[in-house]
C-alpha atoms as a PDB file:
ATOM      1  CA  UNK A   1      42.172 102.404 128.713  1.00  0.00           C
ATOM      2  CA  UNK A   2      39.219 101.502 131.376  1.00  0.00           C
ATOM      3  CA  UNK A   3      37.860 104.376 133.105  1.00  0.00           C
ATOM      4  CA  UNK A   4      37.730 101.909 136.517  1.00  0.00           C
ATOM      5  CA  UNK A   5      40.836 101.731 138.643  1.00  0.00           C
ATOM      6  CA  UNK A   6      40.932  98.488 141.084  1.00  0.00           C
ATOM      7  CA  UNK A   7      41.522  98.554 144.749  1.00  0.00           C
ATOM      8  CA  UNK A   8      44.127  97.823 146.244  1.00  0.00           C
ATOM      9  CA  UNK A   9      43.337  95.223 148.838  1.00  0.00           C
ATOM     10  CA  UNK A  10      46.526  95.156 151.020  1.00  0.00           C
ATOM     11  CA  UNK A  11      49.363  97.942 151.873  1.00  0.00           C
ATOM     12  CA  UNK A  12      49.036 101.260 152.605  1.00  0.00           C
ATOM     13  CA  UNK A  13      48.082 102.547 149.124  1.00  0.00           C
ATOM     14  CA  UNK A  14      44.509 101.729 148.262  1.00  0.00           C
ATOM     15  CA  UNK A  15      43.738 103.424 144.864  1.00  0.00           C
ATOM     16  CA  UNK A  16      45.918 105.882 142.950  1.00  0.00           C
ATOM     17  CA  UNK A  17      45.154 108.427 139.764  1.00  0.00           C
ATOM     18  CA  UNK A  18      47.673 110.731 138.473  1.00  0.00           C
ATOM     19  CA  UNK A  19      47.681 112.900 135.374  1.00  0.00           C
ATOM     20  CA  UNK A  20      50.101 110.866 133.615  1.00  0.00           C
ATOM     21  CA  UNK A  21      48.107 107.449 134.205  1.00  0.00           C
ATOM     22  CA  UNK A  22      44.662 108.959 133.448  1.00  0.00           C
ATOM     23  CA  UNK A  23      45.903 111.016 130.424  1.00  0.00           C
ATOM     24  CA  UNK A  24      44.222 114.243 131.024  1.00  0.00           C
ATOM     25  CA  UNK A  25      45.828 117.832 132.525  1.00  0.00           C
ATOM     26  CA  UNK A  26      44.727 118.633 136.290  1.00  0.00           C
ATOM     27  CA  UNK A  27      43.087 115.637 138.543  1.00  0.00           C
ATOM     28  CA  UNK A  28      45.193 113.692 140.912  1.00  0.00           C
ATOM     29  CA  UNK A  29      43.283 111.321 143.494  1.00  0.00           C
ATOM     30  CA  UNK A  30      45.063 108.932 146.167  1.00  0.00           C
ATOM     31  CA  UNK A  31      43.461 107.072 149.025  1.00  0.00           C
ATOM     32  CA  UNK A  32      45.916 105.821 151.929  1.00  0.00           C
ATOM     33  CA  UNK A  33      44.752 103.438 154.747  1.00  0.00           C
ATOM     34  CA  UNK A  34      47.173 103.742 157.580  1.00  0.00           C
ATOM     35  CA  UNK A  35      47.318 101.505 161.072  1.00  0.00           C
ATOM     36  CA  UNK A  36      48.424 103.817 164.261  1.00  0.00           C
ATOM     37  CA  UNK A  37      51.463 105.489 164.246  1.00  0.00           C
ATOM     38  CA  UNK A  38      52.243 105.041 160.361  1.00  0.00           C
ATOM     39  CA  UNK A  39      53.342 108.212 157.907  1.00  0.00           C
ATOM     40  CA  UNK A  40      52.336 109.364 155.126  1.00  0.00           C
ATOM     41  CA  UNK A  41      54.245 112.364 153.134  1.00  0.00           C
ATOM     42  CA  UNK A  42      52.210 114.890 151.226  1.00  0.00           C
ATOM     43  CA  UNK A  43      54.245 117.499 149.138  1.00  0.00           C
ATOM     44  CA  UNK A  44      53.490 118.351 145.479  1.00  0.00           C
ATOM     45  CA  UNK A  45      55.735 120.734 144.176  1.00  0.00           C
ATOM     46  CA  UNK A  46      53.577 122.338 141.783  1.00  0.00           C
ATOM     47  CA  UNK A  47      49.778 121.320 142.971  1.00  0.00           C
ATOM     48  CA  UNK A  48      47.820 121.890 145.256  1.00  0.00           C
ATOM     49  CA  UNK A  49      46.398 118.932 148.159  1.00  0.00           C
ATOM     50  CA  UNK A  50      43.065 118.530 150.025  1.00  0.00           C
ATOM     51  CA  UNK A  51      43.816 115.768 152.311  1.00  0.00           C
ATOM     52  CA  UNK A  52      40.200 114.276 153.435  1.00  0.00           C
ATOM     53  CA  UNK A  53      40.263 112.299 156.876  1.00  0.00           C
ATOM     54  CA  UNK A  54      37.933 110.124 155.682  1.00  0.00           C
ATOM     55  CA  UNK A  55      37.958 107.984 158.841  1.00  0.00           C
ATOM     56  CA  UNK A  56      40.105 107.395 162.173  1.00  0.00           C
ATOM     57  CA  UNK A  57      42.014 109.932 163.728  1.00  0.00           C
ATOM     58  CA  UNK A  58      45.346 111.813 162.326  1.00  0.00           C
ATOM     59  CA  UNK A  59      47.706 114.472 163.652  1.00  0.00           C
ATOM     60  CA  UNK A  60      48.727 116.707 160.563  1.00  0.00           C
ATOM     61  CA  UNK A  61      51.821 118.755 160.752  1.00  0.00           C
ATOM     62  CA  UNK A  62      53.309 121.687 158.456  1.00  0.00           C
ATOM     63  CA  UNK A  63      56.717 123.810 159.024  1.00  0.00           C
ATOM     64  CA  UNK A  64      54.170 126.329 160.367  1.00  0.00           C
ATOM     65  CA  UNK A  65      51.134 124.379 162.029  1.00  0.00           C
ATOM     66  CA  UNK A  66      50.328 121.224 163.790  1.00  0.00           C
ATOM     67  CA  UNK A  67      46.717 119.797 163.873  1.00  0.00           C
ATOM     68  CA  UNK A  68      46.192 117.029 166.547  1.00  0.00           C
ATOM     69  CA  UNK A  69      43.633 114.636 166.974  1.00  0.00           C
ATOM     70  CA  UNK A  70      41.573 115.373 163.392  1.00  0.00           C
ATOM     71  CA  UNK A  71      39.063 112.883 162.512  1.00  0.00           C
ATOM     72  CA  UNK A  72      35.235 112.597 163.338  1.00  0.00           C
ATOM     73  CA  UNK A  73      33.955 109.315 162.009  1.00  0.00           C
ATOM     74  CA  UNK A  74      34.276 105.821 162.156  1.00  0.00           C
ATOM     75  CA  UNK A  75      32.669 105.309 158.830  1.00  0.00           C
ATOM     76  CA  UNK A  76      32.333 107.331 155.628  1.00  0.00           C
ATOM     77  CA  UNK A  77      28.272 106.342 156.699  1.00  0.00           C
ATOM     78  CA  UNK A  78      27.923 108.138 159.528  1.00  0.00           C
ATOM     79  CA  UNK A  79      25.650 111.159 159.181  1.00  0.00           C
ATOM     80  CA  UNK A  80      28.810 113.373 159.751  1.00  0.00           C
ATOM     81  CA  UNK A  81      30.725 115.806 157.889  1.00  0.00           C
ATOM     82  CA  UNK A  82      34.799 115.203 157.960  1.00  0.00           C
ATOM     83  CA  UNK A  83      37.874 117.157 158.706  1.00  0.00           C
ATOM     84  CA  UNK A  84      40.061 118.254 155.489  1.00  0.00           C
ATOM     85  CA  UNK A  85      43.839 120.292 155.320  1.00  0.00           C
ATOM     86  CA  UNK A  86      44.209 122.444 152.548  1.00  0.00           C
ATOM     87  CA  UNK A  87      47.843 122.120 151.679  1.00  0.00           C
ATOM     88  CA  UNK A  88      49.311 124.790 148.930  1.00  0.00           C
ATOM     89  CA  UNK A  89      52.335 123.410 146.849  1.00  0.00           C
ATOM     90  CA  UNK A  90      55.762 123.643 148.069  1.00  0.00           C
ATOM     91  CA  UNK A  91      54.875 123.081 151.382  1.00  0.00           C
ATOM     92  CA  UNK A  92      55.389 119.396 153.458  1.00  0.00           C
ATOM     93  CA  UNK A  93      52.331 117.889 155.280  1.00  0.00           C
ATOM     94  CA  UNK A  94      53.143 114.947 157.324  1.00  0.00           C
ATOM     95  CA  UNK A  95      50.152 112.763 158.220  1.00  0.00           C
ATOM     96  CA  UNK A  96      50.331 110.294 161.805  1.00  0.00           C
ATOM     97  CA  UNK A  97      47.655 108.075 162.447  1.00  0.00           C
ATOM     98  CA  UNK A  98      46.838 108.339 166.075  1.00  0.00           C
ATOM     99  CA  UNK A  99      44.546 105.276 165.486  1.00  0.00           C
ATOM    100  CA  UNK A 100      43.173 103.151 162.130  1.00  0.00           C
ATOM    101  CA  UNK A 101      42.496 105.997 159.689  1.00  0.00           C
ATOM    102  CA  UNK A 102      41.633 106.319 155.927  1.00  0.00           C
ATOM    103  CA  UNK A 103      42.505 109.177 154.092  1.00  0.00           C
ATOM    104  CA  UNK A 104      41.741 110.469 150.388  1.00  0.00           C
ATOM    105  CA  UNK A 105      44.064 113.202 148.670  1.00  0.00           C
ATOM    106  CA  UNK A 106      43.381 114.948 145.987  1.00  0.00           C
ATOM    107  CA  UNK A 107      45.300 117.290 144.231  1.00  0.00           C
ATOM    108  CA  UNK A 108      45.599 119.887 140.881  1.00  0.00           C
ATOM    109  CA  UNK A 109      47.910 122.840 139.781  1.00  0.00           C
ATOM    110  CA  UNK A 110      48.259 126.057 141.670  1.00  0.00           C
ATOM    111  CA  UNK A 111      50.572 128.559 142.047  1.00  0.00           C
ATOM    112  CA  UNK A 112      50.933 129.075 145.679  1.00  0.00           C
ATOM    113  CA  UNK A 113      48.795 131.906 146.002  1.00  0.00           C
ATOM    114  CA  UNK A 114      47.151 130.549 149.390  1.00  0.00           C
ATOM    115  CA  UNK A 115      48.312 129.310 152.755  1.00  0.00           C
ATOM    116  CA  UNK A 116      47.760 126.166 154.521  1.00  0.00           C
ATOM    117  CA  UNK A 117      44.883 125.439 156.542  1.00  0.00           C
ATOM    118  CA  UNK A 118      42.230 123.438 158.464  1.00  0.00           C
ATOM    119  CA  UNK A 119      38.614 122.801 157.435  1.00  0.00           C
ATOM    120  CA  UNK A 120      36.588 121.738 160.558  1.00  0.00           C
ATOM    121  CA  UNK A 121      33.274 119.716 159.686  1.00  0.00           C
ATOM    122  CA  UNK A 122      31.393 123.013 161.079  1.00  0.00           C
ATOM    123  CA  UNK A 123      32.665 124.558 157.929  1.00  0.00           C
ATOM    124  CA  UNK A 124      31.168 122.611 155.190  1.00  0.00           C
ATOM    125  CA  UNK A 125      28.170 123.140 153.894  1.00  0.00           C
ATOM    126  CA  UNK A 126      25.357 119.456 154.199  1.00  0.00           C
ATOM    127  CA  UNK A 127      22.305 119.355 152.089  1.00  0.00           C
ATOM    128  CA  UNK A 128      20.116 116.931 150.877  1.00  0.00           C
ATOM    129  CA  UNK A 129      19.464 116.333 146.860  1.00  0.00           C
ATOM    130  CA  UNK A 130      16.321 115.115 144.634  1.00  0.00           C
ATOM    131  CA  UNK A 131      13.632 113.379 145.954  1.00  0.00           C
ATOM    132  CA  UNK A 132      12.328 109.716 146.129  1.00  0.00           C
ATOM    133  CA  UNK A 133      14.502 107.280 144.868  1.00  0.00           C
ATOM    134  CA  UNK A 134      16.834 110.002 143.513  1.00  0.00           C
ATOM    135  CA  UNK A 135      17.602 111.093 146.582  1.00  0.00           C
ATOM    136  CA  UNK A 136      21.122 111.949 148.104  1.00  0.00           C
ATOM    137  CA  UNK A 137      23.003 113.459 150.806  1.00  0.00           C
ATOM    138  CA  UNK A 138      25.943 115.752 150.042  1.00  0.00           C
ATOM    139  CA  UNK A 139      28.646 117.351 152.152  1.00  0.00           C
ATOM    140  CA  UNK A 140      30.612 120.000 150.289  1.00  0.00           C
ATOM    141  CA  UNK A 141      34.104 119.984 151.753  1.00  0.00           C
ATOM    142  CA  UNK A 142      35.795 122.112 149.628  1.00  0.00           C
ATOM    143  CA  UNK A 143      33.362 124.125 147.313  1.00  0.00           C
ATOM    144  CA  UNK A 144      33.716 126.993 144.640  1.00  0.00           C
ATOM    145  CA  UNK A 145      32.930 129.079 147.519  1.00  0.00           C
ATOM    146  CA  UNK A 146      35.653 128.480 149.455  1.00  0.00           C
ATOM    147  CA  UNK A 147      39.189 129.438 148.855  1.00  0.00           C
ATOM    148  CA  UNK A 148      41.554 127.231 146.460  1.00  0.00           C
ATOM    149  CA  UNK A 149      43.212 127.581 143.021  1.00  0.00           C
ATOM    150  CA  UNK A 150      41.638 124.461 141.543  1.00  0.00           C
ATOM    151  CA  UNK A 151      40.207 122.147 143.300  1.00  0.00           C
ATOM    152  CA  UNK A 152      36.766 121.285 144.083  1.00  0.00           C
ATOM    153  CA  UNK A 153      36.069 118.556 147.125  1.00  0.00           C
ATOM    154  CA  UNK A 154      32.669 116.973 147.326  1.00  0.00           C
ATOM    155  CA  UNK A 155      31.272 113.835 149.421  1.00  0.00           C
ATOM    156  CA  UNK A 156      27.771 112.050 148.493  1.00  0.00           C
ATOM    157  CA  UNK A 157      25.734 109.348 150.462  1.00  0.00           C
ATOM    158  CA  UNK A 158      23.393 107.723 148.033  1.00  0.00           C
ATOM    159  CA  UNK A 159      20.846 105.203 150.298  1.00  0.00           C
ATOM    160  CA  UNK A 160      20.616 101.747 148.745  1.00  0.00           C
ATOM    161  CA  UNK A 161      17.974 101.187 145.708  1.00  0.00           C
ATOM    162  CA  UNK A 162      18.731 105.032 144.863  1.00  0.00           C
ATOM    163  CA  UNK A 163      20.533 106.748 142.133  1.00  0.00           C
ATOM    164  CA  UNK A 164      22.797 109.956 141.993  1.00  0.00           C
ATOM    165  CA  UNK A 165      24.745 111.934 139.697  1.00  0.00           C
ATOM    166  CA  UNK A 166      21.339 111.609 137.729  1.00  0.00           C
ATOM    167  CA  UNK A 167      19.539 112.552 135.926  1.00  0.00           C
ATOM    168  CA  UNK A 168      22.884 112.117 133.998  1.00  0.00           C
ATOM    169  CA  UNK A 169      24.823 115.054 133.811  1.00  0.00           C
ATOM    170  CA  UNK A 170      28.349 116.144 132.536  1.00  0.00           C
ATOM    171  CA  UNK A 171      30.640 119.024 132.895  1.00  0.00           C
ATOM    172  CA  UNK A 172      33.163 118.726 129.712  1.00  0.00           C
ATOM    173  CA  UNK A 173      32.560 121.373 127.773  1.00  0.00           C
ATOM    174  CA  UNK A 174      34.038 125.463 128.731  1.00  0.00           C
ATOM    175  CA  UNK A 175      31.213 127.021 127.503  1.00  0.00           C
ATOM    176  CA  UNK A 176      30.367 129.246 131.175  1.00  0.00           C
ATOM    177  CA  UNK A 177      27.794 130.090 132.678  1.00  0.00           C
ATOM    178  CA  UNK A 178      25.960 127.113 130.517  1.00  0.00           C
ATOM    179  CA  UNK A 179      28.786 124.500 131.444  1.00  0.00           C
ATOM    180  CA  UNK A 180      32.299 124.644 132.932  1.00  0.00           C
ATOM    181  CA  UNK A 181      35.086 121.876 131.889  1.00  0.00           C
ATOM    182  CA  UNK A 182      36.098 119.617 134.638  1.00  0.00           C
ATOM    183  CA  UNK A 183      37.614 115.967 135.104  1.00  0.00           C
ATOM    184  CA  UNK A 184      36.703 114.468 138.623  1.00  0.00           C
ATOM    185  CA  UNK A 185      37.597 111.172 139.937  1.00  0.00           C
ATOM    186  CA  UNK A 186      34.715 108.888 142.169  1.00  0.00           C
ATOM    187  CA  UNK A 187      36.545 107.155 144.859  1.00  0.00           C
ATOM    188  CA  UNK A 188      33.541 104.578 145.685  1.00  0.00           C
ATOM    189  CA  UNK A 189      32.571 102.949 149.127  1.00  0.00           C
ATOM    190  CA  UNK A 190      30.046 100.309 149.788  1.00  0.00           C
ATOM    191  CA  UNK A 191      28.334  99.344 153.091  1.00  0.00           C
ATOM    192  CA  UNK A 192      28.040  96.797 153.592  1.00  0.00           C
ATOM    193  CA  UNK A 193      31.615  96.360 151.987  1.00  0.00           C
ATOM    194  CA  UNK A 194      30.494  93.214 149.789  1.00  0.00           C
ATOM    195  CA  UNK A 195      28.413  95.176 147.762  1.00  0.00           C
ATOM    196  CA  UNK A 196      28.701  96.962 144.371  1.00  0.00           C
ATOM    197  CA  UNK A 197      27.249  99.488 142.653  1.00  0.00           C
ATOM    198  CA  UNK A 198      27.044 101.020 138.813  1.00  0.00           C
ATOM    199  CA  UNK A 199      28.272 103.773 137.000  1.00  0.00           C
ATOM    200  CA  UNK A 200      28.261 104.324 133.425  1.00  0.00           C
ATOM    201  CA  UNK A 201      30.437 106.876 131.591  1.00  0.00           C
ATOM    202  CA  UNK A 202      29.167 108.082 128.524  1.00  0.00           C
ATOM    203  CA  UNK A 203      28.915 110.711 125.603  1.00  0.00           C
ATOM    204  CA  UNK A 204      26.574 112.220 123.677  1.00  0.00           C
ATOM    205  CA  UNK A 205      28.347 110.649 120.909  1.00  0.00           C
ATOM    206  CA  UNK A 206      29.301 107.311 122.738  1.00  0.00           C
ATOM    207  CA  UNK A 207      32.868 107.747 121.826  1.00  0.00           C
ATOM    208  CA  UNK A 208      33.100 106.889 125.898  1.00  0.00           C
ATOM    209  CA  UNK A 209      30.370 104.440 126.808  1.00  0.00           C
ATOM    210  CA  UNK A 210      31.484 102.266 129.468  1.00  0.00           C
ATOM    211  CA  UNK A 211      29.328 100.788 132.425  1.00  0.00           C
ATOM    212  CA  UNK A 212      31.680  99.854 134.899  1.00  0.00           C
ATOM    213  CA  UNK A 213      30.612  97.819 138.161  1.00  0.00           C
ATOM    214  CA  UNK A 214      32.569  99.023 140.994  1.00  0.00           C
ATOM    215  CA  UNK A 215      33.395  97.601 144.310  1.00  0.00           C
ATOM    216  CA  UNK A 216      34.393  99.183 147.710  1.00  0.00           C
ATOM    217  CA  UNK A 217      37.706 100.992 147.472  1.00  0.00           C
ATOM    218  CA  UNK A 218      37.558 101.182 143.395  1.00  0.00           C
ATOM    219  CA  UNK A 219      38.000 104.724 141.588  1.00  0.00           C
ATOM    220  CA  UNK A 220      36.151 105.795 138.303  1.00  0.00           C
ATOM    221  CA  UNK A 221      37.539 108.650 136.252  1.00  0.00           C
ATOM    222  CA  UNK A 222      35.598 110.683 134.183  1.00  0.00           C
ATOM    223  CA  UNK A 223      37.741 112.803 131.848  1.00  0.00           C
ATOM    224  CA  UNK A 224      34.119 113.735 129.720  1.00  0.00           C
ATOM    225  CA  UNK A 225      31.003 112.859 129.387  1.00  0.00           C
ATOM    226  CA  UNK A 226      27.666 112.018 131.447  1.00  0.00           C
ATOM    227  CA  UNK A 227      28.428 109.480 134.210  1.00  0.00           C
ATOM    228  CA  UNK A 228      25.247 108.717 136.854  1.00  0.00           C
ATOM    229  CA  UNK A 229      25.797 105.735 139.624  1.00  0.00           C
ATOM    230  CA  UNK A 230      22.746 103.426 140.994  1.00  0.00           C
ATOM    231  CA  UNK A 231      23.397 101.642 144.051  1.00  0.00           C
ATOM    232  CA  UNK A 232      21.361  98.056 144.038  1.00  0.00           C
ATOM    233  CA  UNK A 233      19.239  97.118 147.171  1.00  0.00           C
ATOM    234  CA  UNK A 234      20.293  96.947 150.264  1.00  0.00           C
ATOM    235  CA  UNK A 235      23.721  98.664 149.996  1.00  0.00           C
ATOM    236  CA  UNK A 236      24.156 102.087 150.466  1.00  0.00           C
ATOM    237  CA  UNK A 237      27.166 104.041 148.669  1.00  0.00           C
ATOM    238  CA  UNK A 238      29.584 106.675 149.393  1.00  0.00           C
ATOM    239  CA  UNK A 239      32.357 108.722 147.109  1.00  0.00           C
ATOM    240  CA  UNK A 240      34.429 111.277 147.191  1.00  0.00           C
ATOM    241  CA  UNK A 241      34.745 113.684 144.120  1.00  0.00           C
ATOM    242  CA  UNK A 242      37.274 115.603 142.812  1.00  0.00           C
ATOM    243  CA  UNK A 243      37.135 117.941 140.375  1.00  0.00           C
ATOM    244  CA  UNK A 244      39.810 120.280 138.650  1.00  0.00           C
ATOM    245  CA  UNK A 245      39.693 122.118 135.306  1.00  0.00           C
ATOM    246  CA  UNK A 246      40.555 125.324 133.475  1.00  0.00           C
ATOM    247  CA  UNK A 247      38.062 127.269 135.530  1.00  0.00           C
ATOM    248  CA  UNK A 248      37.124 126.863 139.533  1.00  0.00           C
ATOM    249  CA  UNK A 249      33.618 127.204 138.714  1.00  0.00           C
ATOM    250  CA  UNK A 250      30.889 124.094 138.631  1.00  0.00           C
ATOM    251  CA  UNK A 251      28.350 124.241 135.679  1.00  0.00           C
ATOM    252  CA  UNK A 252      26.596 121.183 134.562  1.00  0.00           C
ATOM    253  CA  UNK A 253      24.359 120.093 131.730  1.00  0.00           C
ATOM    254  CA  UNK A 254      21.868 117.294 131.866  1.00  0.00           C
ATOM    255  CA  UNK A 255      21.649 114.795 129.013  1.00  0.00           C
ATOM    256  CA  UNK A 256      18.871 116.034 127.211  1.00  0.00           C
ATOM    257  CA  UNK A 257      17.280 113.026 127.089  1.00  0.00           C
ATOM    258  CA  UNK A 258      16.777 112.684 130.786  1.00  0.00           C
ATOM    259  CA  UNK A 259      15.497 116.491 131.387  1.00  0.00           C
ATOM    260  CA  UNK A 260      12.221 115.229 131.630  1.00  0.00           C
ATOM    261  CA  UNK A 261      12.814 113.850 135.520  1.00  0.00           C
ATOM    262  CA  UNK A 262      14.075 117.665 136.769  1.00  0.00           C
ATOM    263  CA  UNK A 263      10.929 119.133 134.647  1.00  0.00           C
ATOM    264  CA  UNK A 264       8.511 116.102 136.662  1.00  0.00           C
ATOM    265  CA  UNK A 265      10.530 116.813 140.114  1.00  0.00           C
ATOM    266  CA  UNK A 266      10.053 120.394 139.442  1.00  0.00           C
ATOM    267  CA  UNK A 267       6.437 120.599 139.187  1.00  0.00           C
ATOM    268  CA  UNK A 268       5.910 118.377 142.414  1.00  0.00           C
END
């Protein structure tokens, strides 16, 4: 099975990972894009949902709560943070587009244990990552710090020319503090859209080791393994990750043979 799920290029349903088509236990990843005035149903019975108003502007509405107007960019490249509605399972979240909007969803088990709720922009947490041409710009949207069951929410810019997830690192092994065990899904956008950019899955022993070209709109799942992406020249990438495992907790491990750059970086 390839690790690269295709676009979509027409109807509302862009890209689409379950548990069942990705064979593992706990991600589930969908991207909508939705004129004004069209619906879109969110209610897991059993998992949890982060919807991620990616761009455009949405009205979200629970039994309980109605958020109006949510949306802050026109691009996933705009130097701005988006909104996000945490939605617990059992409960129905209808999304409106009040004008052109893209959304991402992501979902994983839970119990219930938390109510719904919005994350305003003002929330999340924006930093900037490496240095030189491993440089990055990440927006945690729904961290290990904030409240959930299982999932983890995380957006990166990478400029064009740079690289990021790297050095390579993975996060497949429960072995905490050292390393927690978590599958994540990249949902990939490139600007301008024409472009492409690499990832490459791998192992330390190369039972996965596929490099995988991916185009705006595409999704790469990583159930294991080490899995950087380098964005040629002159276009710039975005994704959204999500991450779910046996523990809410985000440990990592470098591929030994890359350590070297952090130990460089490290000493200036």
């Amino acid at each position: 099975m390839s690790l690269l799920v295709k676009a979509q290029r027409d109807g509302q349903t862009i890209a689409r990972v379950t548990p069942q088509s990705a064979a593992w236990r706990y991600v589930g990843f969908v991207a909508y894009r939705m004129e004004a005035e069209e619906i879109i149903y969110v209610h897991e019975t059993a998992r949890e949902s982060c919807i991620v108003v990616l761009t455009g502007t949405v009205d979200i509405e629970t039994a309980d709560t109605k958020w109006t107007s949510l949306g802050s960019r026109d691009s996933v490249f705009e130097d701005a943070a988006p909104y996000a509605v945490y939605v617990p399972p059992g409960v129905r979240a209808t999304i409106r587009a009040t004008r052109r909007a893209e959304i991402g969803v992501a979902s994983a088990p839970a119990t219930g244990t938390l109510p719904a709720r919005l994350i305003e922009p003002s929330q999340m947490k924006r930093s900037t990552r490496g240095k030189g041409q491993n440089t990055r710009y990440v927006c945690d949207i729904l961290p290990q710090t904030e409240p959930a069951e299982s999932l983890l929410v995380v957006e990166v810019r990478t400029p064009g020319g740079h690289a990021s997830s790297y050095p390579p690192h993975k996060h497949d092994t429960d072995n905490v503090p050292q390393e927690s065990s978590l599958e994540e899904t990249y949902y990939h956008r490139l600007n301008p859209p024409q472009g492409f950019a690499f990832q490459r899955v791998y192992t330390d022993s190369r039972d996965i080791d596929e490099s995988l070209a991916v185009e705006n709109h595409d999704v790469v799942m990583v159930p294991r393994g080490y899995h950087p992406v380098v964005v040629p020249y002159g276009y710039d990438s975005y994704y959204l990750n999500v991450m779910a495992g046996k523990q809410r907790v985000w440990h990592f491990k470098n591929d030994p043979a890359h350590e070297w750059i952090v130990e460089r970086d490290a000493k200036g």
